[in-house]
Protein backbone atom coordinates (compact mmCIF):
# COMPACT_ATOMS: atom_id res chain seq x y z
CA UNK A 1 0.21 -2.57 -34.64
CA UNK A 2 2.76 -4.15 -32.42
CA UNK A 3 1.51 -8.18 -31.05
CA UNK A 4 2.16 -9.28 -27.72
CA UNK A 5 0.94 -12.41 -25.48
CA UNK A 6 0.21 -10.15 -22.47
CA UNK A 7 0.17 -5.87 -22.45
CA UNK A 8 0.32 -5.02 -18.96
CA UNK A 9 -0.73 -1.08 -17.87
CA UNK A 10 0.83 0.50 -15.52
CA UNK A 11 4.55 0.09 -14.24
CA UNK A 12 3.91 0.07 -10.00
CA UNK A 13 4.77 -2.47 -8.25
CA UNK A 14 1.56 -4.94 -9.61
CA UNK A 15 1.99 -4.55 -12.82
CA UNK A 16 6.30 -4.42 -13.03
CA UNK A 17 6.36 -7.18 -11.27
CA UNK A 18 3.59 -9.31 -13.47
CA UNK A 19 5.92 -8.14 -16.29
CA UNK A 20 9.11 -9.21 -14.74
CA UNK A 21 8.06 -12.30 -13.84
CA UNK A 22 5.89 -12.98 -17.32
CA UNK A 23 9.11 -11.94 -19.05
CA UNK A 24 11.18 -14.50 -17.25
CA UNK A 25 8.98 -17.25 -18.25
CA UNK A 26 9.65 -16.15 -21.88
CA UNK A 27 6.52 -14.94 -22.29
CA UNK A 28 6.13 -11.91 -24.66
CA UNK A 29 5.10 -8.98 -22.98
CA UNK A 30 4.84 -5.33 -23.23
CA UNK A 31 4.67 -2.53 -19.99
CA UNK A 32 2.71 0.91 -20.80
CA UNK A 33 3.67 3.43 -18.27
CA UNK A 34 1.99 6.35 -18.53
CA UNK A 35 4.83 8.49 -16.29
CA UNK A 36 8.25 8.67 -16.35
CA UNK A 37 10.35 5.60 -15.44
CA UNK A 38 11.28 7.40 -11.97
CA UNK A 39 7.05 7.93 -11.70
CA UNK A 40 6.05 9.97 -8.83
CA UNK A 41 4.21 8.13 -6.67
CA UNK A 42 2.93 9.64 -3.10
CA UNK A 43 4.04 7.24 -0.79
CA UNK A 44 5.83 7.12 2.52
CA UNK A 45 8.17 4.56 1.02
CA UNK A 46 7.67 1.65 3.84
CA UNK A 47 8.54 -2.09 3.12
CA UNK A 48 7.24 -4.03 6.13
CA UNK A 49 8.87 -7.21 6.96
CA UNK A 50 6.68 -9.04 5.02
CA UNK A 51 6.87 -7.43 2.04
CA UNK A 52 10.95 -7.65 1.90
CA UNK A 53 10.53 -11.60 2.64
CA UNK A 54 8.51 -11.65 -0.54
CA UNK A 55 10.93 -9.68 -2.83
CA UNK A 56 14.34 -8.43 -1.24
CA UNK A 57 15.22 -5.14 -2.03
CA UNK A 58 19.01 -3.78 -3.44
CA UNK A 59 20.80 -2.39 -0.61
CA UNK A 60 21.82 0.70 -3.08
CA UNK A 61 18.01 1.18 -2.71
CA UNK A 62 17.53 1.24 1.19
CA UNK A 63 17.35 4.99 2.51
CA UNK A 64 16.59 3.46 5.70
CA UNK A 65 16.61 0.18 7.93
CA UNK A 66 13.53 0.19 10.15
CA UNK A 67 14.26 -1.99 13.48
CA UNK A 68 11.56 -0.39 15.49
CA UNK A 69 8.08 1.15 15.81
CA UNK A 70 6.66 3.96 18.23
CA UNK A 71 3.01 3.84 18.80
CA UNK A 72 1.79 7.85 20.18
CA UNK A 73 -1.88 7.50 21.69
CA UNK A 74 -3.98 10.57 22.06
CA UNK A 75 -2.58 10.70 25.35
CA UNK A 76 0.57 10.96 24.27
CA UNK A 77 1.96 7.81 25.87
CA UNK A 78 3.90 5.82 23.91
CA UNK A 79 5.44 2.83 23.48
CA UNK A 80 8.39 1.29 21.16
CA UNK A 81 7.12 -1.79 19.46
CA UNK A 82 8.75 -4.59 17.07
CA UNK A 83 12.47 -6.07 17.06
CA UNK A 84 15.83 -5.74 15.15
CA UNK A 85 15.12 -8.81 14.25
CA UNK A 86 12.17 -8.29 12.33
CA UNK A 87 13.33 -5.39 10.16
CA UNK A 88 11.38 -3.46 7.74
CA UNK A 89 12.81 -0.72 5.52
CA UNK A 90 12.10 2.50 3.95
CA UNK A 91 12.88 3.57 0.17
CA UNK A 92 12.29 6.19 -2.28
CA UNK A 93 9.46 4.80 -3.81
CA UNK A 94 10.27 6.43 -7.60
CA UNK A 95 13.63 4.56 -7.28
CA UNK A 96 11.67 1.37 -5.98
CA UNK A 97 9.44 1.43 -9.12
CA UNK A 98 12.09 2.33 -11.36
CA UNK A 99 14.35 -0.30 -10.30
CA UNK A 100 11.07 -2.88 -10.89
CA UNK A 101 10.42 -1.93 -14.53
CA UNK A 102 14.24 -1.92 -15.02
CA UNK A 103 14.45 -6.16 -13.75
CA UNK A 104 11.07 -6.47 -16.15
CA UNK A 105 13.47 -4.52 -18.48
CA UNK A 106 16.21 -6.78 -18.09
CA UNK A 107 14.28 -10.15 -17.97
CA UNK A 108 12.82 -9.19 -21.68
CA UNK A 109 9.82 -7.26 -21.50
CA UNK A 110 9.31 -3.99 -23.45
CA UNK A 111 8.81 -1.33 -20.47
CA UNK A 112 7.66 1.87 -22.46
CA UNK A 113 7.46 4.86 -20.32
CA UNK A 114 5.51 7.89 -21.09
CA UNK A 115 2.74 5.84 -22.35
CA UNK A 116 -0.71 6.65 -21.34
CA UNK A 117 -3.68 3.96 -21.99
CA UNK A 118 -6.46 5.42 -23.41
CA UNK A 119 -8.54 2.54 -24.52
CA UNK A 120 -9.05 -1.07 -24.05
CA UNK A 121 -11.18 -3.17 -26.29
CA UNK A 122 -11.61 -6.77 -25.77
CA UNK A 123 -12.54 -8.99 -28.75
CA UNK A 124 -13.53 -13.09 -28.67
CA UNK A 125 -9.92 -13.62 -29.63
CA UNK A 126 -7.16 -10.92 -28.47
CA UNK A 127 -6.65 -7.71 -26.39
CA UNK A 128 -6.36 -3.69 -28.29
CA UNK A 129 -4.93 -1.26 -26.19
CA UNK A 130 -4.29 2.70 -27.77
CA UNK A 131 -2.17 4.35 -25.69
CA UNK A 132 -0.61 8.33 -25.97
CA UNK A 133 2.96 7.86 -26.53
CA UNK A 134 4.77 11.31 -26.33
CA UNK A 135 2.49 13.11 -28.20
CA UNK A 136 1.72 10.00 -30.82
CA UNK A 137 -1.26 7.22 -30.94
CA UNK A 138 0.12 3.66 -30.87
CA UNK A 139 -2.02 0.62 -30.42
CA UNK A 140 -0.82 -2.96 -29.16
CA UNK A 141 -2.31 -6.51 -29.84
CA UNK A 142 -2.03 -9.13 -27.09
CA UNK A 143 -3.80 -12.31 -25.97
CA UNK A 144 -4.41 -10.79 -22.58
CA UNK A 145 -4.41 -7.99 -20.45
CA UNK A 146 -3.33 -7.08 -17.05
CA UNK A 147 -4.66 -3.86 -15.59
CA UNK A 148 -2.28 -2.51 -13.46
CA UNK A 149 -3.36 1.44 -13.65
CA UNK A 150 -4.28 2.14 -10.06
CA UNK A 151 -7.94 3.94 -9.10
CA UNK A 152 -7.95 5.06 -12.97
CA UNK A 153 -12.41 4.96 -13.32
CA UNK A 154 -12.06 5.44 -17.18
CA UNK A 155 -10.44 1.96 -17.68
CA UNK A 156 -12.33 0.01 -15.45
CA UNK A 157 -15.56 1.22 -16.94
CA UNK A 158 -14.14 -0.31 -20.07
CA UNK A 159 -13.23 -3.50 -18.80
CA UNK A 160 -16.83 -3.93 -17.25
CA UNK A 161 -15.95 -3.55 -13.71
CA UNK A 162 -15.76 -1.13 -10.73
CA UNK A 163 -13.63 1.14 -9.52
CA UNK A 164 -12.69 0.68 -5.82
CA UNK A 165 -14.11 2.41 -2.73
CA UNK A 166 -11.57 4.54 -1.34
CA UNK A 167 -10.28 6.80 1.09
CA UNK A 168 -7.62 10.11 0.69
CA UNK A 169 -4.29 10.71 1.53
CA UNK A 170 -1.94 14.23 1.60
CA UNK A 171 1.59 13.67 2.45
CA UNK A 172 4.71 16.11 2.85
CA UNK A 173 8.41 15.44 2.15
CA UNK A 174 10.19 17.69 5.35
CA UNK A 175 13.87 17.67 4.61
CA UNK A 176 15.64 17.57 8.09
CA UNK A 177 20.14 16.65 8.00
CA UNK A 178 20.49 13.25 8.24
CA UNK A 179 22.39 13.93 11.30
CA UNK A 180 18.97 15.20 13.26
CA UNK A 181 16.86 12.42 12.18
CA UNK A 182 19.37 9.83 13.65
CA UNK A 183 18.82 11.73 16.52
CA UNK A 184 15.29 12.62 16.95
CA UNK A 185 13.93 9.80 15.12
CA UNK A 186 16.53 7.35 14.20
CA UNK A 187 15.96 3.52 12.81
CA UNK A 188 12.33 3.99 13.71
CA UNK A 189 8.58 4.50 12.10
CA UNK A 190 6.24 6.70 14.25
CA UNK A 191 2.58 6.06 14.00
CA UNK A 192 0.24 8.93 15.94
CA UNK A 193 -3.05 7.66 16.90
CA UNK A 194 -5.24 11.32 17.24
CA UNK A 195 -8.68 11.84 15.73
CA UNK A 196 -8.13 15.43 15.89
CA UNK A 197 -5.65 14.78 13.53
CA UNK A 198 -6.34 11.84 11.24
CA UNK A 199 -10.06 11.31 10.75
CA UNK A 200 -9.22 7.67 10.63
CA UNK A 201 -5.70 5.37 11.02
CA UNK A 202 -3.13 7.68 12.23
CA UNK A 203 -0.78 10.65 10.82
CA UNK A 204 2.96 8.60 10.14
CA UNK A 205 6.31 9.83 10.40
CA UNK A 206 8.56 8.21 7.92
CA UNK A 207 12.23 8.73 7.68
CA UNK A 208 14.59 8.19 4.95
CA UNK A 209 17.83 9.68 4.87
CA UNK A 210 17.66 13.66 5.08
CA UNK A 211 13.52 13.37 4.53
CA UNK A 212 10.84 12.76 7.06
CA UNK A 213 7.63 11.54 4.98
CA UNK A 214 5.04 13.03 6.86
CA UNK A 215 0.93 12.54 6.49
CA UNK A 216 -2.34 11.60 6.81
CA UNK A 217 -5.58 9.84 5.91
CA UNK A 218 -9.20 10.99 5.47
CA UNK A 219 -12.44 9.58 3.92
CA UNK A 220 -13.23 10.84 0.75
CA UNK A 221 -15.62 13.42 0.49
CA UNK A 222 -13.45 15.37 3.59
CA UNK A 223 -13.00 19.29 3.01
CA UNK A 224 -9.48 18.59 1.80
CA UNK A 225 -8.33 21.90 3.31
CA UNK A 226 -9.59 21.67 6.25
CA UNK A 227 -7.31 18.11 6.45
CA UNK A 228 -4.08 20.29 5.18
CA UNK A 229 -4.68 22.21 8.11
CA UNK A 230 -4.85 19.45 10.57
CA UNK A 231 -1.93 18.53 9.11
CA UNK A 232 -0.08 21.42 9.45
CA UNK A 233 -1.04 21.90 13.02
CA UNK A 234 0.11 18.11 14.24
CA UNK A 235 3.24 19.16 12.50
CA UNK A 236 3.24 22.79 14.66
CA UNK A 237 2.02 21.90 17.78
CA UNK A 238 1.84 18.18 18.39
CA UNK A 239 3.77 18.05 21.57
CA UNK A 240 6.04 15.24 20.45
CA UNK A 241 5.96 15.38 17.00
CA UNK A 242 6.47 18.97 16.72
CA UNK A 243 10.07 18.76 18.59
CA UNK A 244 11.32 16.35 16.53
CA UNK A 245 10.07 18.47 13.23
CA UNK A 246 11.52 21.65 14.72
CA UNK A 247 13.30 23.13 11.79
CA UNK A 248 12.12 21.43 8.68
CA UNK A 249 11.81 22.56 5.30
CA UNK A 250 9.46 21.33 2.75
CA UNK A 251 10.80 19.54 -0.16
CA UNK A 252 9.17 20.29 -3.03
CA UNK A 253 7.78 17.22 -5.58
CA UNK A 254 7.43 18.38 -8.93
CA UNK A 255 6.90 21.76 -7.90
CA UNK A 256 4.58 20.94 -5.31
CA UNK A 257 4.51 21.19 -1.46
CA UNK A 258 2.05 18.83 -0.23
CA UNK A 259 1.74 15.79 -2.68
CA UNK A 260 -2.26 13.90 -2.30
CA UNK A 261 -3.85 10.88 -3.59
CA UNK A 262 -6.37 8.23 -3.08
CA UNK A 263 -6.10 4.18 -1.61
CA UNK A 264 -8.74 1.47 -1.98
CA UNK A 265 -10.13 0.38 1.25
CA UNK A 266 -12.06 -3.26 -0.27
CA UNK A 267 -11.09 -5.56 -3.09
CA UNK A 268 -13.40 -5.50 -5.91
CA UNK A 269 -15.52 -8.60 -5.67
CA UNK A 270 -14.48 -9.08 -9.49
CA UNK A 271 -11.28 -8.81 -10.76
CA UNK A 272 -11.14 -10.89 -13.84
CA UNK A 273 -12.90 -11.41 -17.07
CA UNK A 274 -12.12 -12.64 -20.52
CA UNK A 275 -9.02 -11.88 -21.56
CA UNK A 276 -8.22 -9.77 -18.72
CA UNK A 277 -7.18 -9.60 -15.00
CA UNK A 278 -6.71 -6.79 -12.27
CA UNK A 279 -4.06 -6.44 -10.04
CA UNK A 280 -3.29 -3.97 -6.67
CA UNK A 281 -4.81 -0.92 -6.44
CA UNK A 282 -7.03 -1.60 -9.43
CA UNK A 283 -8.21 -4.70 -7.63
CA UNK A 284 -8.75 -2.92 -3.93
CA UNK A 285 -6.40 -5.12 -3.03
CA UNK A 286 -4.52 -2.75 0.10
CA UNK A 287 -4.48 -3.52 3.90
CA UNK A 288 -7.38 -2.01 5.44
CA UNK A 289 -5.69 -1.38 8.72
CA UNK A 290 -2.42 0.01 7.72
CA UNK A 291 -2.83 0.40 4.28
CA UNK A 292 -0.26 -0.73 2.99
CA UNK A 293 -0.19 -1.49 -0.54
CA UNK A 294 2.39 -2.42 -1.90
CA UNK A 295 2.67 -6.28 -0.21
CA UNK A 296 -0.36 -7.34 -1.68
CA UNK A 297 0.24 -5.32 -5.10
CA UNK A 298 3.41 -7.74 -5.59
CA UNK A 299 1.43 -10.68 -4.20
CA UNK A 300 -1.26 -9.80 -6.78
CA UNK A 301 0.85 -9.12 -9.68
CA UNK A 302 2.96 -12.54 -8.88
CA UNK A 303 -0.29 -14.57 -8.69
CA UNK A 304 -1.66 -13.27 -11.90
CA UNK A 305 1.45 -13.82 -13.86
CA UNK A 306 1.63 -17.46 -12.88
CA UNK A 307 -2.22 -17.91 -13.59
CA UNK A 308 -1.71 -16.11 -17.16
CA UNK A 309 1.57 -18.18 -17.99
CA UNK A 310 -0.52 -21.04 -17.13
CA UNK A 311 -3.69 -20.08 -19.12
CA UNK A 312 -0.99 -19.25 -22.69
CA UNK A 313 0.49 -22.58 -21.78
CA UNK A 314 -2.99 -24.33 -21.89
CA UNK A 315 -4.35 -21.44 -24.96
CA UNK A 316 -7.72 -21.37 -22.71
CA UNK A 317 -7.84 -17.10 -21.79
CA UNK A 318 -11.21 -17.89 -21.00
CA UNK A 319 -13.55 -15.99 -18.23
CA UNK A 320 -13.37 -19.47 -17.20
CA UNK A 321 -10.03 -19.87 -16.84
CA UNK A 322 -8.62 -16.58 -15.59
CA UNK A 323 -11.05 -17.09 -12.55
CA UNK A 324 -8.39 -18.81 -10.90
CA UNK A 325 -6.36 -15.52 -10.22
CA UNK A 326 -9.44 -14.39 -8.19
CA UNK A 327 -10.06 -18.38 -6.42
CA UNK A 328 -5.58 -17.80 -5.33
CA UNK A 329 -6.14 -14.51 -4.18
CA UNK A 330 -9.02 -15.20 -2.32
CA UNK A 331 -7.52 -17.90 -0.17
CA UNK A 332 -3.57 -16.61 -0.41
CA UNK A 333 -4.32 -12.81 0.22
CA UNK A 334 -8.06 -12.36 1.75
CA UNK A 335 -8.79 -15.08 4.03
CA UNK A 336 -5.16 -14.81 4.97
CA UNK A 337 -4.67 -11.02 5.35
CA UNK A 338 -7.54 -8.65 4.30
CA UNK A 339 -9.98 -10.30 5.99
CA UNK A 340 -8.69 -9.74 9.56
CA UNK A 341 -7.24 -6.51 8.50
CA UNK A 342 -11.07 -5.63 8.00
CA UNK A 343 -11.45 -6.64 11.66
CA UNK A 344 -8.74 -4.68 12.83
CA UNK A 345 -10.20 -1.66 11.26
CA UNK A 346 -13.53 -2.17 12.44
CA UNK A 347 -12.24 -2.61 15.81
CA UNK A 348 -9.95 0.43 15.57
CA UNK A 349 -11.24 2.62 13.42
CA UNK A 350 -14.35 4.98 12.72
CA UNK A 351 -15.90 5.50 16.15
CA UNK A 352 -16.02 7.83 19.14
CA UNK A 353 -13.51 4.98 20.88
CA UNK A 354 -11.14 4.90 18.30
CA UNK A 355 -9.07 6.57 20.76
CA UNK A 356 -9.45 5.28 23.66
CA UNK A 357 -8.58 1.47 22.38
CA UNK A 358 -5.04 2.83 20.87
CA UNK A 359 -4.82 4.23 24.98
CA UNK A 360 -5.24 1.36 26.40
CA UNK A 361 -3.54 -0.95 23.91
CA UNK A 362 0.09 1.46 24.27
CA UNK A 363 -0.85 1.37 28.57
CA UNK A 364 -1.33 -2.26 27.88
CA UNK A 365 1.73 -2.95 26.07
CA UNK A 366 3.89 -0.60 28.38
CA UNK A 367 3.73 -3.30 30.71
CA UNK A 368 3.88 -6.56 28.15
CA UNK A 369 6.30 -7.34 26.62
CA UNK A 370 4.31 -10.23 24.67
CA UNK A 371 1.88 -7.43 23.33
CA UNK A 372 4.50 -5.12 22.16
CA UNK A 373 5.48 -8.43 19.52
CA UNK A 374 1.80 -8.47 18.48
CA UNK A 375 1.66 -4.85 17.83
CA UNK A 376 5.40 -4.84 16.47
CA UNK A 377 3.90 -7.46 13.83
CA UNK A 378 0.84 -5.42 12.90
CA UNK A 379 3.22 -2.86 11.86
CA UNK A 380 6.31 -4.85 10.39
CA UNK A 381 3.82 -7.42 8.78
CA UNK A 382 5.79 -10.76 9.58
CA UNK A 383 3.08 -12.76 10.51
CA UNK A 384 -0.74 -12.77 8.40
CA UNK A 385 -2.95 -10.56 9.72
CA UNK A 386 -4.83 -13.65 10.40
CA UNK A 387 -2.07 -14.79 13.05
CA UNK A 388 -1.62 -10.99 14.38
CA UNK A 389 -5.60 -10.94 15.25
CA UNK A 390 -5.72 -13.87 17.06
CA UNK A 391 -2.66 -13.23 18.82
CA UNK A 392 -3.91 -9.86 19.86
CA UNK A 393 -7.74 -11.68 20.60
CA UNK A 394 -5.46 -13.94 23.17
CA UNK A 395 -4.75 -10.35 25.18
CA UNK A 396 -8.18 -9.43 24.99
CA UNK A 397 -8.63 -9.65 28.59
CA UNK A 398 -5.44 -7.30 29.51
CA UNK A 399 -6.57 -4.45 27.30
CA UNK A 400 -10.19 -4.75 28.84
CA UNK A 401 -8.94 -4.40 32.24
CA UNK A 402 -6.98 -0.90 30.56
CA UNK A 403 -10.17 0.21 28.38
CA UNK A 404 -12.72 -0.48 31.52
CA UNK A 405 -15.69 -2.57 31.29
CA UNK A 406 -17.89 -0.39 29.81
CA UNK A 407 -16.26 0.98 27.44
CA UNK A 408 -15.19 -2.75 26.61
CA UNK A 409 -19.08 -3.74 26.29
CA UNK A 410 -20.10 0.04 23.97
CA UNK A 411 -16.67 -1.88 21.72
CA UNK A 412 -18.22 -4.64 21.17
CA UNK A 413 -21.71 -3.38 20.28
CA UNK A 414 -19.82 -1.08 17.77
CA UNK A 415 -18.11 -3.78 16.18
CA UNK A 416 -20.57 -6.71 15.87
């Protein structure tokens, strides 16, 4: 049985970084990814502002620099929001991940790819984790554990805690030349605000180099075909969308044409015990508005890797101790971030005015300038969600006068 201080599963973004970081701190640590090292993850590949201030990204990696947003209302009005100066970017989120267990790699820990978890045990005094290694049962030893493995149920049970409530996602990878997409899309993100499309959020347009990542959300429990079909008709015959699409060709992802999967929409309200923390998606821990993950799966991973080295330092892996990755992530990511992301979503999303709100906001910010930041930010992610909300709460009075009194008043009943 091969020892370890820490055995971290999963090899996203949470848990490559927790092992890159853990591994610079000397700390002994081993990775178990159960795919390949360039995983497949569905993903539209976006790195908000935010996100790139936190960790920058190669330039080798960059399919795309993002300098502006277009918001599409039902309507289809629309208006361009954010600033050059605020730039987000869009990768190829294998080569993202890969390039994060590689600098875990390269700092010392043992990444091991192809390495599914199968179970955890937790004893008074170390960690047991079996995982399927090509075909072969091996089992490691550590003082701790960091679950990293997404909306895996299985695992969670075994640690004790839940899996998150979630929501669906189907996505498509429409190869276009590179040549058209400067063209038709260019340096931008496009976000379409439609019920009759998305059941909730908004379908996106993504664009890397020669790709446009193209898709949708829907609660779970949705006829999933019936959503491929929506899909497939906002790609067809959404009067805006559909011209800049004209001519695309599927791209095929492990033999697949449409590529699905599920997102978190709450953080667990436990995400530690003895001997063990977890991190991004097993934690819930995505923006409820955008959802974007992987900010606050690097946040996550960061701030348990810094509590762990702290609690090896001290030899206290304690329930006790390993609270304080939940107390940080309380104040650094939810009362900053998810909890006004939760208002923005309540406010936006959900309800017979969904719509109408995203018309008035884009009529709204046609003619301010000061809005168009605010909404820039919500997308980019420069600012907390926490400053975003209250900036956009300050305008409150300019998108009531677009949205109409009574609609204003049902809006406020809704979201009380």
């Amino acid at each position: 049985m091969k020892k370890y201080d820490v055995v971290v599963i999963g090899g996203g973004p949470s848990g490559a970084i927790s092992a890159w970081r853990l591994a610079e701190n000397k700390v002994n640590v081993v990775l178990l990814e159960k795919g390949s090292r360039l995983r497949v993850k569905p993903c539209a590949g976006g790195i908000s502002n935010g996100c790139y201030n936190l960790l920058k990204v190669p330039d080798e990696l960059v399919e795309r620099k993002i300098v502006k947003g277009l918001v599409v209302s039902r309507s289809n009005k629309s208006v361009y929001v954010g600033s050059a100066k605020e730039p987000g970017f869009i990768v190829y989120r294998p080569a993202y991940d890969k390039w994060l267990m590689d600098s875990a790699e390269k700092a010392g820990a043992d990444v091991i790819n192809n390495a599914k978890a199968t179970k955890i045990k937790i004893f008074e005094d170390k960690v047991e984790v079996t995982a399927e290694v090509e075909g072969k049962e091996e089992k490691y030893e550590a003082e701790v554990l960091i679950g990293a493995y997404g909306m895996e149920s299985n695992l969670s049970k075994q640690l004790g805690i839940e899996t998150p409530k979630y929501i669906n996602v189907i996505q498509y990878e429409l190869e276009l030349p590179e040549k058209i997409i400067d063209e038709r899309i260019g340096d931008a993100i496009e976000v379409y605000f439609n019920q009759a499309y998305s059941q909730l959020a908004y379908v996106w347009m993504f664009p890397r180099r020669d790709v446009v990542e193209v898709g949708l959300h829907f609660y779970a429990g949705t006829n999933a075909k019936m959503m491929i079909e929506r899909l497939d008709k906002f790609i067809k015959e959404h009067p805006i969308a559909s011209e800049k699409l004209k001519g695309a060709k599927i791209r095929l992802v492990e033999g697949k044409k449409l590529v699905a999967d599920t997102i978190p929409t709450e953080p667990l309200k436990k995400t530690y015990g003895h001997r063990f923390v977890v991190v991004g998606d097993a934690a819930g821990l995505v923006d409820p508005y955008s959802y974007e993950g992987i900010f606050y799966a690097l946040r996550s991973g960061i701030i348990a890797s810094e509590v762990i080295a702290k609690a090896l330092e001290e030899n206290d892996l304690s329930e006790t101790s390993l609270k304080r990755y939940q107390d940080r992530w309380m104040k650094e990511i939810y009362e900053e971030e998810i909890k006004y992301a939760m208002k923005l979503h309540k406010m936006s999303y959900g309800h017979d005015l969904s719509d109408d709100l995203v018309d008035a906001l884009v009529e709204a910010a046609i003619e301010d300038r000061e809005l168009r930041r605010i909404m820039g930010w919500l997308l980019n992610h420069k600012y907390s969600r926490k400053y975003a909300y209250n900036a956009l709460k300050a305008k409150q009075s300019l998108i009531i006068k677009k949205l109409g009194l009574i609609k204003s008043l049902k809006l406020l009943f809704k979201t009380l």
